[in-house]
C-alpha atoms as a PDB file:
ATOM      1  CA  UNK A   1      15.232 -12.178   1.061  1.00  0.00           C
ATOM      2  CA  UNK A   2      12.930  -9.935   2.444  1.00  0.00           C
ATOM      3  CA  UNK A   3       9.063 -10.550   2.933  1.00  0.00           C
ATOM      4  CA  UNK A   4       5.588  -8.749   2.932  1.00  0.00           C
ATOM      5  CA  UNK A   5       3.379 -10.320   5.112  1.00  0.00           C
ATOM      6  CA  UNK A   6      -0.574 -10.214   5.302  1.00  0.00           C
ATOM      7  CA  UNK A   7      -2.195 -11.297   8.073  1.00  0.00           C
ATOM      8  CA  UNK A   8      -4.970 -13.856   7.269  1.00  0.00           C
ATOM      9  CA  UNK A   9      -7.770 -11.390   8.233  1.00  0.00           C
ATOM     10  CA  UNK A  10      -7.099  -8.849   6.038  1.00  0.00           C
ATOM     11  CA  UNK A  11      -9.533  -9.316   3.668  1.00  0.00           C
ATOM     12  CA  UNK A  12     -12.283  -8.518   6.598  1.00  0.00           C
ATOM     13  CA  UNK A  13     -10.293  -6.401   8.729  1.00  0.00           C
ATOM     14  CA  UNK A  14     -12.724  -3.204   8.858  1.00  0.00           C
ATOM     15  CA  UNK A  15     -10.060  -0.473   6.795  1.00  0.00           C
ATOM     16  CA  UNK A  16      -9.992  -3.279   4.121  1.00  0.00           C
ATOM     17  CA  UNK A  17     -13.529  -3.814   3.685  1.00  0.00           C
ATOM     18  CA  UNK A  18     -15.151  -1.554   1.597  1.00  0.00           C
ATOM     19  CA  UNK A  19     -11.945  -1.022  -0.689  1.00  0.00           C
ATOM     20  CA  UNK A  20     -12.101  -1.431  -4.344  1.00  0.00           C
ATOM     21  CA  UNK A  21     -10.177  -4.110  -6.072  1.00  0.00           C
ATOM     22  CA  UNK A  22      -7.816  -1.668  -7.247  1.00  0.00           C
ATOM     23  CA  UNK A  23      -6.862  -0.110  -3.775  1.00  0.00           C
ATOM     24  CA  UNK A  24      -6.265  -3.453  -2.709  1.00  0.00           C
ATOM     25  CA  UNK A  25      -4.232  -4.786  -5.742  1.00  0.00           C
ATOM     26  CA  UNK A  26      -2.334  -1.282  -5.143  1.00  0.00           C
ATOM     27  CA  UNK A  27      -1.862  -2.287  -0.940  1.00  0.00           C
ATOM     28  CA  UNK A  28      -0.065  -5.754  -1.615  1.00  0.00           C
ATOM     29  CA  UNK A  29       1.703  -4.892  -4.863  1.00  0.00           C
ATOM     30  CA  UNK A  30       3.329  -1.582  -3.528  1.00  0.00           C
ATOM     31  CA  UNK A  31       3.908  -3.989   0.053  1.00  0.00           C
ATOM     32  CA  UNK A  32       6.168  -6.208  -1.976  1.00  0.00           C
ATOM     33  CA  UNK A  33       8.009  -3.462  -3.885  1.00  0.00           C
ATOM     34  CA  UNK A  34       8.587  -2.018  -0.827  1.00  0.00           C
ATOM     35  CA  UNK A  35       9.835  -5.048   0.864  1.00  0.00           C
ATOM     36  CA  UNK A  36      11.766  -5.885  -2.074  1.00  0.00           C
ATOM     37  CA  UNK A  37      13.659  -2.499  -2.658  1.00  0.00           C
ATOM     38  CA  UNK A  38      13.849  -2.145   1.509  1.00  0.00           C
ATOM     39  CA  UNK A  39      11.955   0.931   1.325  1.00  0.00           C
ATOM     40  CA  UNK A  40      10.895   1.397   4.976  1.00  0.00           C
ATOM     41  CA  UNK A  41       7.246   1.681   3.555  1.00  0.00           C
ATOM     42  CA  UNK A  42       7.854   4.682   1.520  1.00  0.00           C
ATOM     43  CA  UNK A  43       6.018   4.417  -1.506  1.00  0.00           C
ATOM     44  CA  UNK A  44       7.278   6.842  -4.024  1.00  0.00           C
ATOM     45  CA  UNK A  45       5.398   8.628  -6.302  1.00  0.00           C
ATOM     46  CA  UNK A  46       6.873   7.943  -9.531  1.00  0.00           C
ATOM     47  CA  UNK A  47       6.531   3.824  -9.592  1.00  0.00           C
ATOM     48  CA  UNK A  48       2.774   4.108  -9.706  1.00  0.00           C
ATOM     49  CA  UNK A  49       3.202   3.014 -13.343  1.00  0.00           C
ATOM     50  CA  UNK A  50       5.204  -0.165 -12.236  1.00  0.00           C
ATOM     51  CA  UNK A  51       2.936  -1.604  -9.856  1.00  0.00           C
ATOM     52  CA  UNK A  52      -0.437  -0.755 -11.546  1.00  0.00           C
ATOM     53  CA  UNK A  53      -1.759   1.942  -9.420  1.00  0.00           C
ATOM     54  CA  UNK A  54      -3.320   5.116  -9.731  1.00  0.00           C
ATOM     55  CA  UNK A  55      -3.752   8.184  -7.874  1.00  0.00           C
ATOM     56  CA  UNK A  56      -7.647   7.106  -6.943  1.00  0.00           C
ATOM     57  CA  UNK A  57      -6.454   3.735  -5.463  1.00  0.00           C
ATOM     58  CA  UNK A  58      -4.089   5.692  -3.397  1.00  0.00           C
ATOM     59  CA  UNK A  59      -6.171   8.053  -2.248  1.00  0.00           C
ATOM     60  CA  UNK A  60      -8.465   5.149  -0.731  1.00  0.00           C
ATOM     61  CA  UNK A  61      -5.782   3.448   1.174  1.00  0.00           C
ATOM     62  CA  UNK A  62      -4.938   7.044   2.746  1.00  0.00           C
ATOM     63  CA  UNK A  63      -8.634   7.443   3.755  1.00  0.00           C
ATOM     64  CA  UNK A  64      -9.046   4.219   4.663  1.00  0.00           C
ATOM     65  CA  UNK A  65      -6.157   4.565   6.982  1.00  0.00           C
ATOM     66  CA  UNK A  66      -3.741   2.281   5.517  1.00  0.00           C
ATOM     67  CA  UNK A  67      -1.554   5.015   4.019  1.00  0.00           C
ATOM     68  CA  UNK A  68      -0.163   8.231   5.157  1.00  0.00           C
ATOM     69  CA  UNK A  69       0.993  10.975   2.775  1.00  0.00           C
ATOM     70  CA  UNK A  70       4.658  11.114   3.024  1.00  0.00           C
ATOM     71  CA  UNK A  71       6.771  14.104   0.721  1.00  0.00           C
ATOM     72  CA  UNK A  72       7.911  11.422  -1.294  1.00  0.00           C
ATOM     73  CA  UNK A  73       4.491   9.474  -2.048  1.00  0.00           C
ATOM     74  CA  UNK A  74       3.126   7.695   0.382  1.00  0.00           C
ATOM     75  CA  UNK A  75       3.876   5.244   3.352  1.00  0.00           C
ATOM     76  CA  UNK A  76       2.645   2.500   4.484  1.00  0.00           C
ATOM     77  CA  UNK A  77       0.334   3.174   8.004  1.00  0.00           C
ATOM     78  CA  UNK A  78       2.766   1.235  11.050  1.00  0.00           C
ATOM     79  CA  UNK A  79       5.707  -0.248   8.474  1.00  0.00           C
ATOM     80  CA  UNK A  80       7.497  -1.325  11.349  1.00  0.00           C
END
């Protein structure tokens, strides 16, 4: 079993703070699909659908420095 953790200052951590619901509903849903289908942070494209995002929300996290673009989608800003 793998896991997605959050640290316990995310919700003020200054990238985090001035997200919209969404983006952050997008952050720790696409997290656990990633950690669940041992993606190495790679979120693609094509499960938007399946874990409620949208192209806005992603957009956000990549500005907000949480997300890099990545060929396939996205990925998540130091996976590892």
């Amino acid at each position: 079993m793998t896991w997605f953790k959050i640290d316990d200052s995310f919700w003020s951590h200054p990238k985090t703070v001035g997200l919209s619901s969404d983006a952050v509903a997008l952050w720790v849903r696409a997290g656990s699909y990633c950690g669940n289908h041992l993606t190495d942070g790679v979120i693609p494209r094509h499960i938007m659908p399946m874990v409620q995002g949208s192209e806005g929300a992603a957009k956000e996290l990549v500005e907000a420095g949480l997300w890099l673009d990545h060929i396939d989608g996205w990925v998540f800003h130091d996976w590892h």
